[in-house]
ModelCIF file with pLDDT and N, C-alpha, C, O atoms, coordinates in Angstrom:
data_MODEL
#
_entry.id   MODEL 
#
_entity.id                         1 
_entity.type                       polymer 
_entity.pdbx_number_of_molecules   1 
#
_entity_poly.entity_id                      1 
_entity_poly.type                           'polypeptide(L)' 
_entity_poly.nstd_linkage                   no 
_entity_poly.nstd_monomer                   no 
_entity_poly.pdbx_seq_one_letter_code       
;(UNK)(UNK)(UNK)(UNK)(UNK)(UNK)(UNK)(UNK)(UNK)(UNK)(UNK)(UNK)(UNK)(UNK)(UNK)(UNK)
(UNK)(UNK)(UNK)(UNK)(UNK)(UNK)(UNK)(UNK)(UNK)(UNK)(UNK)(UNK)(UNK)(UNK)(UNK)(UNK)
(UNK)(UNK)
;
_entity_poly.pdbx_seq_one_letter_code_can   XXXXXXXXXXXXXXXXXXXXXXXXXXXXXXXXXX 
_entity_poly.pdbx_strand_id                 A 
#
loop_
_entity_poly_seq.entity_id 
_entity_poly_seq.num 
_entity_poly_seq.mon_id 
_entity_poly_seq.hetero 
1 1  UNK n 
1 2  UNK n 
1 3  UNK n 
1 4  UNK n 
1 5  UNK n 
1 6  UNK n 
1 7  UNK n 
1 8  UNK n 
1 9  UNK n 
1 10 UNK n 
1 11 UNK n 
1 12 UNK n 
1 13 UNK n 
1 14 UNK n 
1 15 UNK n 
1 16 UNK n 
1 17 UNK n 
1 18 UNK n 
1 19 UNK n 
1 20 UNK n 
1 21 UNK n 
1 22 UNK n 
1 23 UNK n 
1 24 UNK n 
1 25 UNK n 
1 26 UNK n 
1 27 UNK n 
1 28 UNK n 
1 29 UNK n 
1 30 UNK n 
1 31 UNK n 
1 32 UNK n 
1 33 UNK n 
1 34 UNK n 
#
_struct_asym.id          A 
_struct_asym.entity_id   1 
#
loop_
_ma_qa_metric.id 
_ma_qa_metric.mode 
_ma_qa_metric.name 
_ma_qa_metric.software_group_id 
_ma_qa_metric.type 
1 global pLDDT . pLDDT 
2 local  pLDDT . pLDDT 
#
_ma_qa_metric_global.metric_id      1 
_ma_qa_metric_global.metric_value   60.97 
_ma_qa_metric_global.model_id       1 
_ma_qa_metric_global.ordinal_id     1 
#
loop_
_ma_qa_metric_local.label_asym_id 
_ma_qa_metric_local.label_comp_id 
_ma_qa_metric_local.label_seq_id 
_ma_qa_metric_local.metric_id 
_ma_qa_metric_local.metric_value 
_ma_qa_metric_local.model_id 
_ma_qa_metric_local.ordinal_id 
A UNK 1  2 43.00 1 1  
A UNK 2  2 41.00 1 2  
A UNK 3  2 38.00 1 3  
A UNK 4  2 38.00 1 4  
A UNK 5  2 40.00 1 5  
A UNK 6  2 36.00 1 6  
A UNK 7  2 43.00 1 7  
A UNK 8  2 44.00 1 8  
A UNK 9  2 45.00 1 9  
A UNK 10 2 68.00 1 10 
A UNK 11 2 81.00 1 11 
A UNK 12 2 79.00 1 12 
A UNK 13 2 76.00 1 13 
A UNK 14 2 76.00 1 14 
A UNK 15 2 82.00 1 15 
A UNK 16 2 82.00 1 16 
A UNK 17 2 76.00 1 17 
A UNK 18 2 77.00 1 18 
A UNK 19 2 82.00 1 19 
A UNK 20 2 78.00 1 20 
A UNK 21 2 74.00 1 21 
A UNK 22 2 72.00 1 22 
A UNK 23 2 73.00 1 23 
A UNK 24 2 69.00 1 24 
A UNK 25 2 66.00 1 25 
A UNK 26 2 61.00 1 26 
A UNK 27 2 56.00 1 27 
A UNK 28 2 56.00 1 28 
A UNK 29 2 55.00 1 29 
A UNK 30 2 55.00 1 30 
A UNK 31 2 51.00 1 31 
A UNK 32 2 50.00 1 32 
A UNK 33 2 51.00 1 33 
A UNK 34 2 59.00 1 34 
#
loop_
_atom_site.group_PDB 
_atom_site.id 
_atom_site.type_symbol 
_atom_site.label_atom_id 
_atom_site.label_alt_id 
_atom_site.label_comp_id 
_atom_site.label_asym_id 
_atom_site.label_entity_id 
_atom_site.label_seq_id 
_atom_site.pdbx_PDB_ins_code 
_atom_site.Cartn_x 
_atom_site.Cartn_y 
_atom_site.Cartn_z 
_atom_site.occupancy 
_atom_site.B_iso_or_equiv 
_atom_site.pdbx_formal_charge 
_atom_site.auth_seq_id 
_atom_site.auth_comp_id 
_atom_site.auth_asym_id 
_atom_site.auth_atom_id 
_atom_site.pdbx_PDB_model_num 
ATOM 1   N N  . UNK A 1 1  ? 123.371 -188.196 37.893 1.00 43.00 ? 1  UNK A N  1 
ATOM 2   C CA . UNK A 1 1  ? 122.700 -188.982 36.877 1.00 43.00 ? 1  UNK A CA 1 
ATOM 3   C C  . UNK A 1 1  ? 121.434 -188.316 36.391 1.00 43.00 ? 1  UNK A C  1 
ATOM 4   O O  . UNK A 1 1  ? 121.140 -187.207 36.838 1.00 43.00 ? 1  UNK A O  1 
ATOM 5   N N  . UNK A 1 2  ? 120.574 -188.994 35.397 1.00 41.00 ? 2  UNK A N  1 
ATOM 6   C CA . UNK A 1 2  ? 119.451 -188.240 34.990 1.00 41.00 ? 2  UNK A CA 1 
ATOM 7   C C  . UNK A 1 2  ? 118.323 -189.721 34.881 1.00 41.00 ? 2  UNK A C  1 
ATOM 8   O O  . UNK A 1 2  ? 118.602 -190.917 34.975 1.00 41.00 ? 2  UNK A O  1 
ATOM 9   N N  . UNK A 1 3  ? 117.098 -189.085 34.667 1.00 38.00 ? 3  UNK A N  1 
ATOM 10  C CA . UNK A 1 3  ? 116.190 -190.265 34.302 1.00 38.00 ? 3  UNK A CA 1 
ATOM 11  C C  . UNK A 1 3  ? 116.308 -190.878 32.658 1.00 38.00 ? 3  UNK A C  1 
ATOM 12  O O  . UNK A 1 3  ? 116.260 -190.219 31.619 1.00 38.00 ? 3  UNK A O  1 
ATOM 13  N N  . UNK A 1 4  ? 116.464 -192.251 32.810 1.00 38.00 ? 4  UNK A N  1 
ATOM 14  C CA . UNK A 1 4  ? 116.643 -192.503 31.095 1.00 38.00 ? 4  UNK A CA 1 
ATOM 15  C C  . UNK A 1 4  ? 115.358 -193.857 31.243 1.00 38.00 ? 4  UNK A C  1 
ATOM 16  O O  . UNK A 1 4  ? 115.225 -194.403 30.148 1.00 38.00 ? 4  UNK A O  1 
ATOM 17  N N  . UNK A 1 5  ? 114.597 -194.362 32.143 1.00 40.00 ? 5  UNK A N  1 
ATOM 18  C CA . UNK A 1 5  ? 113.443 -195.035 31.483 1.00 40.00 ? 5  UNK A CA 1 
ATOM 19  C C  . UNK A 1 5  ? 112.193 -194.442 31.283 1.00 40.00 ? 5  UNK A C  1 
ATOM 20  O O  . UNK A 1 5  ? 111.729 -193.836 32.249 1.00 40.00 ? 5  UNK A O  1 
ATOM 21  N N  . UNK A 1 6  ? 111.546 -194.476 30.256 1.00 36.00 ? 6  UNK A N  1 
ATOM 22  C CA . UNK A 1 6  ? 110.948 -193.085 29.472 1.00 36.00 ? 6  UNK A CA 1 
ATOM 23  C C  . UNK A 1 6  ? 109.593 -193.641 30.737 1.00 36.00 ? 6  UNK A C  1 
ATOM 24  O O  . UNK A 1 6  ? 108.832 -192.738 31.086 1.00 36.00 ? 6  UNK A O  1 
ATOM 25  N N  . UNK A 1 7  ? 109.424 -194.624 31.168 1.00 43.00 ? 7  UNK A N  1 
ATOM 26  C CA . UNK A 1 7  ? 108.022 -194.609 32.204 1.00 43.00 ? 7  UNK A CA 1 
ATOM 27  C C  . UNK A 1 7  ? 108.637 -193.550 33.546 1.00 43.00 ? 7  UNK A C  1 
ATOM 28  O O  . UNK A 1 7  ? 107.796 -193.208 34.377 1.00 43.00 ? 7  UNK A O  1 
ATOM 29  N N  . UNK A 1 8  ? 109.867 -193.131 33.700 1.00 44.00 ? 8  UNK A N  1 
ATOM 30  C CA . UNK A 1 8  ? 110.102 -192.963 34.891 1.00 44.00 ? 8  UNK A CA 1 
ATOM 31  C C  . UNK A 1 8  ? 110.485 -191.129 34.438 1.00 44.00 ? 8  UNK A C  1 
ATOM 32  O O  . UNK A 1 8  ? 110.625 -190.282 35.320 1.00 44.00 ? 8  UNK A O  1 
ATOM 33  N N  . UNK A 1 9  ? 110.582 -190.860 33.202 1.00 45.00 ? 9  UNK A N  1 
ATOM 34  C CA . UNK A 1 9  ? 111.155 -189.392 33.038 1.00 45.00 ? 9  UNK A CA 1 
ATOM 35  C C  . UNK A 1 9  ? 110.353 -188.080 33.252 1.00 45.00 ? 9  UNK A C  1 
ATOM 36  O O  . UNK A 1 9  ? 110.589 -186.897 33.007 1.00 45.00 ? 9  UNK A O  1 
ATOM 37  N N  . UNK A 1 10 ? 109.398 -188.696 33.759 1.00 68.00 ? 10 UNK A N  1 
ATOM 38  C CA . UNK A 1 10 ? 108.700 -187.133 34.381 1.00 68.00 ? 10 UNK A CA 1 
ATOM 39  C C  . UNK A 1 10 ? 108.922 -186.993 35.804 1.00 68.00 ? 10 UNK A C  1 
ATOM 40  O O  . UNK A 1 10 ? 108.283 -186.132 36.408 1.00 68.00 ? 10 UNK A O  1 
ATOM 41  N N  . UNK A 1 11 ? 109.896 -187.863 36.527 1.00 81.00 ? 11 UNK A N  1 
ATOM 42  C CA . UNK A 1 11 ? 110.247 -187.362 37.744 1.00 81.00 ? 11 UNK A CA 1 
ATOM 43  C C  . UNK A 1 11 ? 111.422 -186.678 37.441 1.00 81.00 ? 11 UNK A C  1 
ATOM 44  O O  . UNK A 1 11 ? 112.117 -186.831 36.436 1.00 81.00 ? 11 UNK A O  1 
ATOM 45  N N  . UNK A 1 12 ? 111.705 -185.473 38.908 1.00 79.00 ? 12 UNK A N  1 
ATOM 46  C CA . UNK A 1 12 ? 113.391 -184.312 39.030 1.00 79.00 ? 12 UNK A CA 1 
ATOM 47  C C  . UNK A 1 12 ? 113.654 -185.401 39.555 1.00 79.00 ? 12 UNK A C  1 
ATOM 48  O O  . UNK A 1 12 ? 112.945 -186.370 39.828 1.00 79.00 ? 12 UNK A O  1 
ATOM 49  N N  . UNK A 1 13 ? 114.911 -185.156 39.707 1.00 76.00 ? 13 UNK A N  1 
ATOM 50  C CA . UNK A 1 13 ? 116.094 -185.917 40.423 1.00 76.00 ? 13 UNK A CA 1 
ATOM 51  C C  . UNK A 1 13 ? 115.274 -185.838 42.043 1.00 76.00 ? 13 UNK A C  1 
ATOM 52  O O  . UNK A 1 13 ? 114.678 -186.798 42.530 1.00 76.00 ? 13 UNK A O  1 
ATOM 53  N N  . UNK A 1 14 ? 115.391 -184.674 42.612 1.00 76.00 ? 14 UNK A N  1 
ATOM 54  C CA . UNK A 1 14 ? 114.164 -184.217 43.873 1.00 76.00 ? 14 UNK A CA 1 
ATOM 55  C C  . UNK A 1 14 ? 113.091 -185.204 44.437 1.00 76.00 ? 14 UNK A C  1 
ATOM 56  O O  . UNK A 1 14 ? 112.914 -185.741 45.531 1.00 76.00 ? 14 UNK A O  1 
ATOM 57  N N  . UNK A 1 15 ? 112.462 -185.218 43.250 1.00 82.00 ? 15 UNK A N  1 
ATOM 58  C CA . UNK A 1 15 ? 111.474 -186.215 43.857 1.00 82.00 ? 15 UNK A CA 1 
ATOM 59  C C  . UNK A 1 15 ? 111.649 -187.784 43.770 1.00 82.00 ? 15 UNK A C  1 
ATOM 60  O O  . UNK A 1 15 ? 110.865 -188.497 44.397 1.00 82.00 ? 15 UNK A O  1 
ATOM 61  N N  . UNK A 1 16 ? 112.339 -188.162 43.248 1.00 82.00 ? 16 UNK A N  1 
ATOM 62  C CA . UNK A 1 16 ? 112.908 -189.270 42.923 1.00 82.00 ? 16 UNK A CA 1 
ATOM 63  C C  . UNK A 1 16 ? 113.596 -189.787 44.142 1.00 82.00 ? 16 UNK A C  1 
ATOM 64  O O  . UNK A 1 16 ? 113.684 -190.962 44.496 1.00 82.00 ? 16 UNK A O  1 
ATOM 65  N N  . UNK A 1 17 ? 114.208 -188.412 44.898 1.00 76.00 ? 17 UNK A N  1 
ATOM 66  C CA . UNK A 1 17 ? 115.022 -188.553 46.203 1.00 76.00 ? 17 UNK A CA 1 
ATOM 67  C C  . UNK A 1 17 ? 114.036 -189.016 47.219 1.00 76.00 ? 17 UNK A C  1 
ATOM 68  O O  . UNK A 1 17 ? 114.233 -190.088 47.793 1.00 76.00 ? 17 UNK A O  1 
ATOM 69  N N  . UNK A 1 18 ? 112.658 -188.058 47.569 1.00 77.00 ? 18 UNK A N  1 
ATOM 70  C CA . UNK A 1 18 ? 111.810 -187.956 48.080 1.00 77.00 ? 18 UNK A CA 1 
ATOM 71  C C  . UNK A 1 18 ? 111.416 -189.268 48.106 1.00 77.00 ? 18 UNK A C  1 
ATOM 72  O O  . UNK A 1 18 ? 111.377 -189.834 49.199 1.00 77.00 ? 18 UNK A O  1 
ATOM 73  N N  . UNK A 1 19 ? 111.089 -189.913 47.013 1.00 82.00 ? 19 UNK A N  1 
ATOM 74  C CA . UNK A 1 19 ? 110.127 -191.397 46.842 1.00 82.00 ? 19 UNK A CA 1 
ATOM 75  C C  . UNK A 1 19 ? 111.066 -192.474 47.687 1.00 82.00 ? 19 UNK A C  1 
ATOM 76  O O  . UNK A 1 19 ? 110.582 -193.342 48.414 1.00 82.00 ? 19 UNK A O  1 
ATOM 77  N N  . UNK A 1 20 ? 112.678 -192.250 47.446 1.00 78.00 ? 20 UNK A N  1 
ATOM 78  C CA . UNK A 1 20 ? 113.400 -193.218 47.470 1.00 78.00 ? 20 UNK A CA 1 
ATOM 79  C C  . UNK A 1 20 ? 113.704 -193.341 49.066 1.00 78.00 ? 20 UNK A C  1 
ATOM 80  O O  . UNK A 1 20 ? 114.136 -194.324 49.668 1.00 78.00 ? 20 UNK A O  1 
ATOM 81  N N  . UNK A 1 21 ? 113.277 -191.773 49.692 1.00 74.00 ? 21 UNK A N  1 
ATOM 82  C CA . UNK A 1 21 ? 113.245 -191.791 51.007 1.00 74.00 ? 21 UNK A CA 1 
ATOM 83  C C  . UNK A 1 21 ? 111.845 -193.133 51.981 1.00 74.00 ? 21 UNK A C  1 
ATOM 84  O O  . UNK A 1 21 ? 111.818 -193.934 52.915 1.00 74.00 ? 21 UNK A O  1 
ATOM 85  N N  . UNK A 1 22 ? 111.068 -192.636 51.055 1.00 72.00 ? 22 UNK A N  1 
ATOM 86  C CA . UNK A 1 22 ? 109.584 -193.338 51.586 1.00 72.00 ? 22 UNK A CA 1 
ATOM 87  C C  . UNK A 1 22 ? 109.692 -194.831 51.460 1.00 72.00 ? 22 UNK A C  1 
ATOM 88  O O  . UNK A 1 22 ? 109.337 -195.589 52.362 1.00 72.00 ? 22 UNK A O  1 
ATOM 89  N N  . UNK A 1 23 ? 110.212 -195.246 50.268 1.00 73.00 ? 23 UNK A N  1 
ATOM 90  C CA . UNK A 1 23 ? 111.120 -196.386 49.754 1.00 73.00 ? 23 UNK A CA 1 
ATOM 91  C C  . UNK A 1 23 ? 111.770 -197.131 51.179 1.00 73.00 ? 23 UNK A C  1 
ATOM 92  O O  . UNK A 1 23 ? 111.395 -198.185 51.692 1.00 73.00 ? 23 UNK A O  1 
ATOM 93  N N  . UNK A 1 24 ? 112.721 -196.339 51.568 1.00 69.00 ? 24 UNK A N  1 
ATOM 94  C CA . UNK A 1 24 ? 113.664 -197.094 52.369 1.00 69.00 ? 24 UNK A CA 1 
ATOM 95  C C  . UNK A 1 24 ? 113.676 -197.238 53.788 1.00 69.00 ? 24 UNK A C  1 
ATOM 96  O O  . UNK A 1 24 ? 114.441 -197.779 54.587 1.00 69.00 ? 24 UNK A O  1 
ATOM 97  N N  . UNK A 1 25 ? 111.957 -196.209 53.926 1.00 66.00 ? 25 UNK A N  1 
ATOM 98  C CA . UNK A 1 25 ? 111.920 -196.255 55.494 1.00 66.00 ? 25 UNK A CA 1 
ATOM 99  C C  . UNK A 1 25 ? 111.640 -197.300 56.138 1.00 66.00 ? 25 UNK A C  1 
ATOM 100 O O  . UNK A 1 25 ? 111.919 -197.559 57.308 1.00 66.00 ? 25 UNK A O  1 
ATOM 101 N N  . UNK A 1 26 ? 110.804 -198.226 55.006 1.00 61.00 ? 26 UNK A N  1 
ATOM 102 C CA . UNK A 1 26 ? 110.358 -199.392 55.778 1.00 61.00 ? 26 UNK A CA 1 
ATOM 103 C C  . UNK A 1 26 ? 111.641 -200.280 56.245 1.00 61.00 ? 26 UNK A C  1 
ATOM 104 O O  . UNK A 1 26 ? 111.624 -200.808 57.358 1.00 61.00 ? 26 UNK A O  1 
ATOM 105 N N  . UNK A 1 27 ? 112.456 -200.393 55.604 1.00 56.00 ? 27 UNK A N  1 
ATOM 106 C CA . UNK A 1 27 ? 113.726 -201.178 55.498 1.00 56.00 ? 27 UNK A CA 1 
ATOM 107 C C  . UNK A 1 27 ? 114.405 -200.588 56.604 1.00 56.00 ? 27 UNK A C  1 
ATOM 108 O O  . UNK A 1 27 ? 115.152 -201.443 57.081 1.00 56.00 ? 27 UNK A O  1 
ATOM 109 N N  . UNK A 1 28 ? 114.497 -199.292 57.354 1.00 56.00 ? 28 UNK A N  1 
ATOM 110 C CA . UNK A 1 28 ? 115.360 -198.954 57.754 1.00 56.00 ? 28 UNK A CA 1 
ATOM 111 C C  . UNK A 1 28 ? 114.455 -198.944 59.630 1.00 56.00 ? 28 UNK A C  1 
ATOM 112 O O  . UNK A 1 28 ? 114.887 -198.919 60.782 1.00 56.00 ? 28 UNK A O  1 
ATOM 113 N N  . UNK A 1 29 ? 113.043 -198.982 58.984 1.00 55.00 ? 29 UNK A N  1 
ATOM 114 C CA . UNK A 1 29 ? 112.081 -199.402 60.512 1.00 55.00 ? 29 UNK A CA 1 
ATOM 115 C C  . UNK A 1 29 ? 112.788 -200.826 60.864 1.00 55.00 ? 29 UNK A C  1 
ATOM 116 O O  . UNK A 1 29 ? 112.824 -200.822 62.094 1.00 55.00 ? 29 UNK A O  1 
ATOM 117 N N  . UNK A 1 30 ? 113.256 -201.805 60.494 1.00 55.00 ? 30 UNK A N  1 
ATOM 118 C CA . UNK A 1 30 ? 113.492 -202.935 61.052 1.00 55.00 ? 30 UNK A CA 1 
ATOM 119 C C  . UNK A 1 30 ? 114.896 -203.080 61.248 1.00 55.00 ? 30 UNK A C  1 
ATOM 120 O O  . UNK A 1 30 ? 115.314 -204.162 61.661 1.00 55.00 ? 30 UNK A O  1 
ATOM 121 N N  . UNK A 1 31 ? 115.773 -202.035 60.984 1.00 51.00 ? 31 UNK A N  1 
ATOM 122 C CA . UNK A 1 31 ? 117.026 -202.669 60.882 1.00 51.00 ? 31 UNK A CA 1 
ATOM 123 C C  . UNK A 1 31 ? 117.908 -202.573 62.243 1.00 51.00 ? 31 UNK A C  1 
ATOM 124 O O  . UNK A 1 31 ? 119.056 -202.948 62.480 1.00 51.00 ? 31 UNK A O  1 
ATOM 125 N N  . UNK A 1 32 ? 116.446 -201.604 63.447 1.00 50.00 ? 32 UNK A N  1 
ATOM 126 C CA . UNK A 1 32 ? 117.021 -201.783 64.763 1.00 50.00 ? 32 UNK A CA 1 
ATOM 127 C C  . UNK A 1 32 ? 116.670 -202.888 65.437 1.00 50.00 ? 32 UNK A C  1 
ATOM 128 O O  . UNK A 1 32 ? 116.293 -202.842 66.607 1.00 50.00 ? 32 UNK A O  1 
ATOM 129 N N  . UNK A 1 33 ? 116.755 -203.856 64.827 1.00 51.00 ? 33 UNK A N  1 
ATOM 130 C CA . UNK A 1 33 ? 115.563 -204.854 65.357 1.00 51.00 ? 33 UNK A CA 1 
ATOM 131 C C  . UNK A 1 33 ? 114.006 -205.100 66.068 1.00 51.00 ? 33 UNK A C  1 
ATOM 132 O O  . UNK A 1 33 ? 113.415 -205.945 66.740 1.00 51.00 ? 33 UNK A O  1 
ATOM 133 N N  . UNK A 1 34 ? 113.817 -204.010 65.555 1.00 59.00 ? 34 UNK A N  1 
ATOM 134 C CA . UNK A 1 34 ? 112.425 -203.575 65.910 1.00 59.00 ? 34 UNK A CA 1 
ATOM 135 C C  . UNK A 1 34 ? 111.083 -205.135 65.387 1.00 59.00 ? 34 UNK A C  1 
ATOM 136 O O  . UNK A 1 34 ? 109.875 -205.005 65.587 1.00 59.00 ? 34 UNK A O  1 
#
């Protein structure tokens, strides 16, 4: 895919990955039942 909302099109695909990592850690801190 590519970026198509013009607030979001100065991110690469790369960092987009990166963010989405930081994104999901919190979600993924609780999902051992921590």
């Amino acid at each position: 895919g590519s970026a198509t909302a013009p607030s979001d099109a100065q991110l690469t695909r790369a960092q987009a990955l990166a963010l989405n990592h930081a994104v999901f850690a919190v979600g993924a801190g609780f999902s051992d039942g921590g």
